[in-house]
PDB file of N, CA and C in Angstrom:
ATOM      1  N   UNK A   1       5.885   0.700  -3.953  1.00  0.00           N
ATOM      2  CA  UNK A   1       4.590   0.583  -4.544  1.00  0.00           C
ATOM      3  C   UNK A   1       4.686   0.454  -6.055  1.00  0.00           C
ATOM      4  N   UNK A   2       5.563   1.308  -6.405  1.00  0.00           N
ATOM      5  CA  UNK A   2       5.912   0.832  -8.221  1.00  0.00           C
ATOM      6  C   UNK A   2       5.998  -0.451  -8.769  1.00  0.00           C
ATOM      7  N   UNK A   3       6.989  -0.838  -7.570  1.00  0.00           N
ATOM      8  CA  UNK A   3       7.109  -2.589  -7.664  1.00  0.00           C
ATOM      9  C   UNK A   3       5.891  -2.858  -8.136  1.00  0.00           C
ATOM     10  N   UNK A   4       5.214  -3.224  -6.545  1.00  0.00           N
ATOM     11  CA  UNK A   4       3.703  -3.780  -7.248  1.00  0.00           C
ATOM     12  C   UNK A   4       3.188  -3.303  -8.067  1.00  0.00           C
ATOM     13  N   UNK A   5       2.662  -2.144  -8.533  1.00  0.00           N
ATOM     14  CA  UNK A   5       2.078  -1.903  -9.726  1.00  0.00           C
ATOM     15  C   UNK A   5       2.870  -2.592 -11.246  1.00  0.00           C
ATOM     16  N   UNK A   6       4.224  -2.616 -11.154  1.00  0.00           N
ATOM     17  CA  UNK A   6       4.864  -2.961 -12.472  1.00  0.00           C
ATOM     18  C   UNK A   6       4.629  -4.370 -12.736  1.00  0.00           C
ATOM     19  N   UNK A   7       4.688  -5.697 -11.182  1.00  0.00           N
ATOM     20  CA  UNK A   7       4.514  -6.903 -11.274  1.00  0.00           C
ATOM     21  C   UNK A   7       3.560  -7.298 -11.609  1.00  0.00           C
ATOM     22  N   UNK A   8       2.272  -6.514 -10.665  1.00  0.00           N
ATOM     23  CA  UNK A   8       1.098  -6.265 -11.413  1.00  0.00           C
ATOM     24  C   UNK A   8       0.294  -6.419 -12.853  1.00  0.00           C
ATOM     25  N   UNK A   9       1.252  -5.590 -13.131  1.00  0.00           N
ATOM     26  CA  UNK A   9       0.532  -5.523 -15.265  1.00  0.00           C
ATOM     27  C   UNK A   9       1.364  -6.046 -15.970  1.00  0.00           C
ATOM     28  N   UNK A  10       2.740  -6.844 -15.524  1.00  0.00           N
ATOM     29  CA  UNK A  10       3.226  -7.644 -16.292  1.00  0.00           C
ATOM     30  C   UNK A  10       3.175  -8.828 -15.685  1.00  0.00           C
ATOM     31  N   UNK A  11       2.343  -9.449 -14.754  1.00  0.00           N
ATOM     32  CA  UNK A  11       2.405 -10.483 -14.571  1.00  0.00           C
ATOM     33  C   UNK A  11       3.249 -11.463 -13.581  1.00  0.00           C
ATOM     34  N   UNK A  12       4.038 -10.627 -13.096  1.00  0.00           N
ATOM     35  CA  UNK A  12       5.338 -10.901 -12.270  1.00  0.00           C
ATOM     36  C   UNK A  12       4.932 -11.383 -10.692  1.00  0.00           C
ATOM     37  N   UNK A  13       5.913 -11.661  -9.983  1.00  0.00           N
ATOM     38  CA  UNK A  13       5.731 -12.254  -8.666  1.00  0.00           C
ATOM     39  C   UNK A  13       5.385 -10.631  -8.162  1.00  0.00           C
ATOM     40  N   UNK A  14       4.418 -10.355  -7.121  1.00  0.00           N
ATOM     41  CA  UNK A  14       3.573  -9.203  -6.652  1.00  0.00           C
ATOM     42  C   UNK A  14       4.724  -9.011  -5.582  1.00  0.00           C
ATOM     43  N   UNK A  15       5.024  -9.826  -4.858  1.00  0.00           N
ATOM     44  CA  UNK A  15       5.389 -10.474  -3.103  1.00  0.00           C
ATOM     45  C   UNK A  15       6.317  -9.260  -3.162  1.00  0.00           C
ATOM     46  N   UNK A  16       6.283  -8.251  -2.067  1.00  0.00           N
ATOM     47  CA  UNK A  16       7.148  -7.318  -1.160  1.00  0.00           C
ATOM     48  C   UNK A  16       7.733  -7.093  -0.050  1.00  0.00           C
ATOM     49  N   UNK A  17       8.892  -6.719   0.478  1.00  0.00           N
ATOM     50  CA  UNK A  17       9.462  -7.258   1.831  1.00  0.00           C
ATOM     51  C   UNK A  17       8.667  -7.039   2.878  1.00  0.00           C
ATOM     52  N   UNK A  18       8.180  -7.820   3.466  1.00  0.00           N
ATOM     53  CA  UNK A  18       7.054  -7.722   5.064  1.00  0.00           C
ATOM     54  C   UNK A  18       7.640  -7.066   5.328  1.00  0.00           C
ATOM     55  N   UNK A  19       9.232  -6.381   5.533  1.00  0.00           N
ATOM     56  CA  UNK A  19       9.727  -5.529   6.964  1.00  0.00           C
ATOM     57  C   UNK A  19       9.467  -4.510   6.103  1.00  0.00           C
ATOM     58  N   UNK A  20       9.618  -4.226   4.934  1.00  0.00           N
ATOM     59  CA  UNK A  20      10.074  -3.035   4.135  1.00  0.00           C
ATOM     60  C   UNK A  20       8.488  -2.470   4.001  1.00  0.00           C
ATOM     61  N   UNK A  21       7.690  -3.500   3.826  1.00  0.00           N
ATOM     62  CA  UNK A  21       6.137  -2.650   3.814  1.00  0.00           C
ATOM     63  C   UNK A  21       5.491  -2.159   5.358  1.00  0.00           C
ATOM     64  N   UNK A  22       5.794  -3.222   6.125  1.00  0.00           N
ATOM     65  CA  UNK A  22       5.070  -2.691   7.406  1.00  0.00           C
ATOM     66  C   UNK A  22       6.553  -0.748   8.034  1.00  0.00           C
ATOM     67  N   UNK A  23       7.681  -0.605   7.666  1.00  0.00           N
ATOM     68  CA  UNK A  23       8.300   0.262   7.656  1.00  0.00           C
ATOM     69  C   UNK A  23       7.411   1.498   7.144  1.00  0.00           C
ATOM     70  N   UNK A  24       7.248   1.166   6.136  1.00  0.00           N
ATOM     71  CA  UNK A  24       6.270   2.455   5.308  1.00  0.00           C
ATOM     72  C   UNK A  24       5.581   2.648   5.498  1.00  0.00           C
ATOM     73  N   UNK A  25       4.306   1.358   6.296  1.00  0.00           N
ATOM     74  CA  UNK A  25       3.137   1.978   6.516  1.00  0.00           C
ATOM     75  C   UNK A  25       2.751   2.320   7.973  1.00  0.00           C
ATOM     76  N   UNK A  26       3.774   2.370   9.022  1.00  0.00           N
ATOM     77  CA  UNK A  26       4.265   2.651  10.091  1.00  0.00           C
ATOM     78  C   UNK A  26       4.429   4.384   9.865  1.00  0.00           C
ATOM     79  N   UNK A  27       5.632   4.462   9.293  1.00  0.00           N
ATOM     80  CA  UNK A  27       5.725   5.734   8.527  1.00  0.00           C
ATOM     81  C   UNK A  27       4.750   6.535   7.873  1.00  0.00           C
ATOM     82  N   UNK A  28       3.745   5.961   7.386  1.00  0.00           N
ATOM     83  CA  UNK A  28       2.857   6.875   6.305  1.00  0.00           C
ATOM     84  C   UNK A  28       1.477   7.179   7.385  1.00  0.00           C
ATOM     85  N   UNK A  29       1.432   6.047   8.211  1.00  0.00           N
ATOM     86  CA  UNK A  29       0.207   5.971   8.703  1.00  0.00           C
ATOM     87  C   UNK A  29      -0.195   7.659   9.617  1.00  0.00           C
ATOM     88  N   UNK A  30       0.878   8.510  10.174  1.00  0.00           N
ATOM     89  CA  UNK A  30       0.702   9.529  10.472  1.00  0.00           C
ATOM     90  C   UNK A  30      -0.091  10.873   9.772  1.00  0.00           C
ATOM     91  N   UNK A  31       0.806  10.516   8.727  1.00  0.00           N
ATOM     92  CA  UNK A  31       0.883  11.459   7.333  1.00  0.00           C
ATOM     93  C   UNK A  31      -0.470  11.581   6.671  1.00  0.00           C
ATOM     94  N   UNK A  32      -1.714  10.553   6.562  1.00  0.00           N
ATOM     95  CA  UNK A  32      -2.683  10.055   6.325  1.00  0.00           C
ATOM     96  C   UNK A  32      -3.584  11.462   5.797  1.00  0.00           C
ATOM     97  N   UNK A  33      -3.248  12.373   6.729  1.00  0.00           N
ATOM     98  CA  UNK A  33      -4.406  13.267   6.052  1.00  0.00           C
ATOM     99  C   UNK A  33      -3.331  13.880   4.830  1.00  0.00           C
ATOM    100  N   UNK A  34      -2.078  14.363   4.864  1.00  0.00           N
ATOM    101  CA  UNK A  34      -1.137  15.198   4.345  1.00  0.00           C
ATOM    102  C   UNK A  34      -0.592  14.194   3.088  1.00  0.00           C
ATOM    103  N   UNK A  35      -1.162  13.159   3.109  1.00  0.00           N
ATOM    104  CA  UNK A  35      -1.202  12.363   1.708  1.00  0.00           C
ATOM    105  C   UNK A  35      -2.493  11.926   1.026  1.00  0.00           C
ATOM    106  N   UNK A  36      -3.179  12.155   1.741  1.00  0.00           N
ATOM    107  CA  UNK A  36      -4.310  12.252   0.708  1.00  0.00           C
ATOM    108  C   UNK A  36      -4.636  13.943  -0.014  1.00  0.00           C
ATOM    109  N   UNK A  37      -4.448  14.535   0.706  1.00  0.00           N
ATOM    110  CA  UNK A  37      -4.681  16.214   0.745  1.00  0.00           C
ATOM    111  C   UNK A  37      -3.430  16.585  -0.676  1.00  0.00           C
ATOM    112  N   UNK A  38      -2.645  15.597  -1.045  1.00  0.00           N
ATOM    113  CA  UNK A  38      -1.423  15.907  -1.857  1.00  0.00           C
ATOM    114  C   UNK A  38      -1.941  15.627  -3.246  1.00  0.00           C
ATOM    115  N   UNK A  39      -2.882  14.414  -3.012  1.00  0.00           N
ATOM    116  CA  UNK A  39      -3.597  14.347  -4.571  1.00  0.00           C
ATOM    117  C   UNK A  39      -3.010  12.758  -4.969  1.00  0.00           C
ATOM    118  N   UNK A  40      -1.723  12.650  -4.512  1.00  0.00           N
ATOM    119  CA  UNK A  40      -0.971  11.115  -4.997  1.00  0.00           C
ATOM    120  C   UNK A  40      -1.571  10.091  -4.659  1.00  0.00           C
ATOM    121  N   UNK A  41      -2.156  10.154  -3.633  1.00  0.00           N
ATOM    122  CA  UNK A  41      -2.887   8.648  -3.273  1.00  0.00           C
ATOM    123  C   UNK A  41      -4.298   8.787  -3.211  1.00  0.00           C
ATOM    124  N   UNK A  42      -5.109   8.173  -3.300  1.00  0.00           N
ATOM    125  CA  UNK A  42      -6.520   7.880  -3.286  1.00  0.00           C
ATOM    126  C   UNK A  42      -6.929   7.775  -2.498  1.00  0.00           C
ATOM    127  N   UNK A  43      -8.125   7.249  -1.916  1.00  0.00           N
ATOM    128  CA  UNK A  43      -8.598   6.936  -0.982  1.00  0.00           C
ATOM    129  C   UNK A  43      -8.416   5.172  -0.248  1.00  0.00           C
ATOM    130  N   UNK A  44      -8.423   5.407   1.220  1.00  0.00           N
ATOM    131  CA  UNK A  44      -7.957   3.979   1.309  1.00  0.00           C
ATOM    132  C   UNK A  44      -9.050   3.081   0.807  1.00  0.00           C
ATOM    133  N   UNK A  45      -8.834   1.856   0.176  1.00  0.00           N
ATOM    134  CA  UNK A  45      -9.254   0.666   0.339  1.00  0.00           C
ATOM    135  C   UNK A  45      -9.672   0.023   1.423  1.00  0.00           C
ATOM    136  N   UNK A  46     -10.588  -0.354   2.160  1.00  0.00           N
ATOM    137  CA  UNK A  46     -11.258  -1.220   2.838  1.00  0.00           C
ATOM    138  C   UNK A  46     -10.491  -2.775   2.702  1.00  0.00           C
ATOM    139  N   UNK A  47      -9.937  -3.370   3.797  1.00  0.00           N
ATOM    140  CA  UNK A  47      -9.554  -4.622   3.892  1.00  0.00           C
ATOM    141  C   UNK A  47      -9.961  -5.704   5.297  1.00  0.00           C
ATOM    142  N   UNK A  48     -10.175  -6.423   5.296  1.00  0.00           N
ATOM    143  CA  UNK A  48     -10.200  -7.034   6.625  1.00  0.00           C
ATOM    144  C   UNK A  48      -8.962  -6.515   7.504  1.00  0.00           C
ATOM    145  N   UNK A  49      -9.372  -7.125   9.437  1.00  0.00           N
ATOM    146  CA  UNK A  49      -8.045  -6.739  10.016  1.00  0.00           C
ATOM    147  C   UNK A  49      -6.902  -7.282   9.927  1.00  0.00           C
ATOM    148  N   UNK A  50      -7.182  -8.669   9.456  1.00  0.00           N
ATOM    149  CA  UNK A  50      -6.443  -9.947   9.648  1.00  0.00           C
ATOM    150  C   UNK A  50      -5.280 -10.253   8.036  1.00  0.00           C
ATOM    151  N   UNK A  51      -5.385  -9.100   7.361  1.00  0.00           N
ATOM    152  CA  UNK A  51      -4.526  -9.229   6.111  1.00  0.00           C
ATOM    153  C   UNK A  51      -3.491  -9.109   6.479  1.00  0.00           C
ATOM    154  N   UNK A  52      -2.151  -9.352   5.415  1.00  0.00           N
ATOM    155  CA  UNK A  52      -0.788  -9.373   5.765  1.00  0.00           C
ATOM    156  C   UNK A  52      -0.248  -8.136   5.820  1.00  0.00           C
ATOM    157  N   UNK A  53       0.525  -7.298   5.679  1.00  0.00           N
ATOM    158  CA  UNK A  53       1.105  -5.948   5.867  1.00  0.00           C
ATOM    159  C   UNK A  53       0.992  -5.220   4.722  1.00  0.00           C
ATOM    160  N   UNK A  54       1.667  -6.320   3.672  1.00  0.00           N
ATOM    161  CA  UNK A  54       1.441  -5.508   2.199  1.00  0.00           C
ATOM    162  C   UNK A  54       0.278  -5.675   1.829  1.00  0.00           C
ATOM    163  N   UNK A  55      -0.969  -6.289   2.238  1.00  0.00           N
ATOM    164  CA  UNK A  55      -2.164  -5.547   1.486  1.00  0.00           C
ATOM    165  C   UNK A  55      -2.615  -4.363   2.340  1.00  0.00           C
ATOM    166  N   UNK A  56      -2.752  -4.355   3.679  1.00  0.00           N
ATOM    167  CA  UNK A  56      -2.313  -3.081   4.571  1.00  0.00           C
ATOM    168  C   UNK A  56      -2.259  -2.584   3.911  1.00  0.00           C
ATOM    169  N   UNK A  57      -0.773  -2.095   3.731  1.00  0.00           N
ATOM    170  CA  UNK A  57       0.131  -1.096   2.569  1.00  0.00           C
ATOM    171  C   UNK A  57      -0.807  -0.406   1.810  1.00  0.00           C
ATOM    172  N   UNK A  58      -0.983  -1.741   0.727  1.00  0.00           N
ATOM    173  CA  UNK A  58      -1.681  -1.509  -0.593  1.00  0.00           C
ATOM    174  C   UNK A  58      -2.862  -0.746  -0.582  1.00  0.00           C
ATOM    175  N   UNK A  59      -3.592  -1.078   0.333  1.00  0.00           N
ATOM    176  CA  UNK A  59      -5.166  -0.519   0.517  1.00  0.00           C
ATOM    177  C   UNK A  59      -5.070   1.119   1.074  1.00  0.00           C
ATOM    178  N   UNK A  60      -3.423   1.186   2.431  1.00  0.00           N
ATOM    179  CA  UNK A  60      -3.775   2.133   2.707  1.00  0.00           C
ATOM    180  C   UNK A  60      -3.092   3.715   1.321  1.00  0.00           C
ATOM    181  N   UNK A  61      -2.625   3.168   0.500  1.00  0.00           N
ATOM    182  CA  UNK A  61      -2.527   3.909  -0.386  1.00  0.00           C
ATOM    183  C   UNK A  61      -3.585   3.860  -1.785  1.00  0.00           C
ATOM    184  N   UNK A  62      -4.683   3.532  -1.281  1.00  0.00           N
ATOM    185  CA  UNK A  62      -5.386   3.120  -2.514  1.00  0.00           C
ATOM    186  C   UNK A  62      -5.471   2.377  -3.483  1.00  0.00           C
ATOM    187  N   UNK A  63      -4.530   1.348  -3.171  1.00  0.00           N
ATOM    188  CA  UNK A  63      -4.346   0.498  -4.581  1.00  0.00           C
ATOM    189  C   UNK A  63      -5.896  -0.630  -4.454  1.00  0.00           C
ATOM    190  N   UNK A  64      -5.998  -1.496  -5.152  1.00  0.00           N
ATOM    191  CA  UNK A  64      -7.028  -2.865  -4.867  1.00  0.00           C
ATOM    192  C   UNK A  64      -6.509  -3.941  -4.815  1.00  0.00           C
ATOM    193  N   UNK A  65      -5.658  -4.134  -4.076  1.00  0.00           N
ATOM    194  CA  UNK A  65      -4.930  -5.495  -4.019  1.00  0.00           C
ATOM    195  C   UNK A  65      -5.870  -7.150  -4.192  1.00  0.00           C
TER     196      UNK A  65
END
Protein backbone atom coordinates (compact mmCIF):
# COMPACT_ATOMS: atom_id res chain seq x y z
CA UNK A 1 0.00 0.00 0.00
CA UNK A 2 3.02 2.44 0.50
CA UNK A 3 3.77 1.70 -3.01
CA UNK A 4 0.64 3.20 -4.06
CA UNK A 5 0.51 5.96 -1.89
CA UNK A 6 4.31 6.98 -2.84
CA UNK A 7 3.40 6.54 -6.85
CA UNK A 8 0.54 8.34 -6.03
CA UNK A 9 2.04 11.84 -4.93
CA UNK A 10 4.88 11.56 -7.09
CA UNK A 11 3.30 10.79 -10.02
CA UNK A 12 4.63 7.37 -10.79
CA UNK A 13 3.12 4.23 -12.47
CA UNK A 14 0.23 3.31 -9.50
CA UNK A 15 -0.04 -0.52 -11.17
CA UNK A 16 0.47 -3.40 -8.29
CA UNK A 17 0.92 -7.14 -8.61
CA UNK A 18 -2.81 -8.62 -9.23
CA UNK A 19 -1.49 -11.83 -7.35
CA UNK A 20 0.25 -9.84 -4.64
CA UNK A 21 -2.96 -7.60 -4.03
CA UNK A 22 -5.72 -10.11 -4.33
CA UNK A 23 -3.08 -12.28 -1.58
CA UNK A 24 -3.62 -9.46 0.91
CA UNK A 25 -6.93 -8.84 0.49
CA UNK A 26 -7.80 -12.53 0.79
CA UNK A 27 -5.75 -12.26 3.92
CA UNK A 28 -7.07 -9.01 5.40
CA UNK A 29 -10.57 -9.61 4.42
CA UNK A 30 -11.07 -11.73 7.78
CA UNK A 31 -9.30 -9.34 9.97
CA UNK A 32 -11.84 -6.52 8.84
CA UNK A 33 -13.18 -5.73 12.14
CA UNK A 34 -9.51 -6.14 14.05
CA UNK A 35 -8.20 -3.57 11.46
CA UNK A 36 -10.35 -1.11 11.60
CA UNK A 37 -10.70 -1.36 15.56
CA UNK A 38 -6.57 -0.77 15.31
CA UNK A 39 -7.04 2.82 14.11
CA UNK A 40 -4.56 2.16 10.80
CA UNK A 41 -7.08 1.92 8.29
CA UNK A 42 -10.19 3.87 7.71
CA UNK A 43 -13.16 3.06 6.67
CA UNK A 44 -13.78 1.08 3.50
CA UNK A 45 -14.39 2.90 0.35
CA UNK A 46 -17.39 1.98 -1.64
CA UNK A 47 -16.46 0.56 -5.20
CA UNK A 48 -18.41 -1.20 -7.81
CA UNK A 49 -18.31 -5.23 -7.92
CA UNK A 50 -16.74 -5.41 -11.16
CA UNK A 51 -13.28 -3.44 -10.24
CA UNK A 52 -9.89 -5.04 -10.54
CA UNK A 53 -8.33 -6.44 -7.23
CA UNK A 54 -6.15 -3.53 -6.49
CA UNK A 55 -8.88 -1.07 -6.29
CA UNK A 56 -10.60 -3.88 -4.10
CA UNK A 57 -7.48 -3.62 -2.07
CA UNK A 58 -7.41 0.05 -2.11
CA UNK A 59 -10.97 0.78 -1.05
CA UNK A 60 -10.90 -2.07 1.33
CA UNK A 61 -8.25 -0.25 3.30
CA UNK A 62 -9.61 3.11 2.85
CA UNK A 63 -7.65 4.61 0.37
CA UNK A 64 -9.80 6.56 -2.82
CA UNK A 65 -8.43 5.03 -5.61
Amino acid sequence: MHTWDLARATGQDERLDPDKCAQLLEGMLPLDDVLRKSGQFGPRTEVPDDVDVQTRLLAFIGRHP
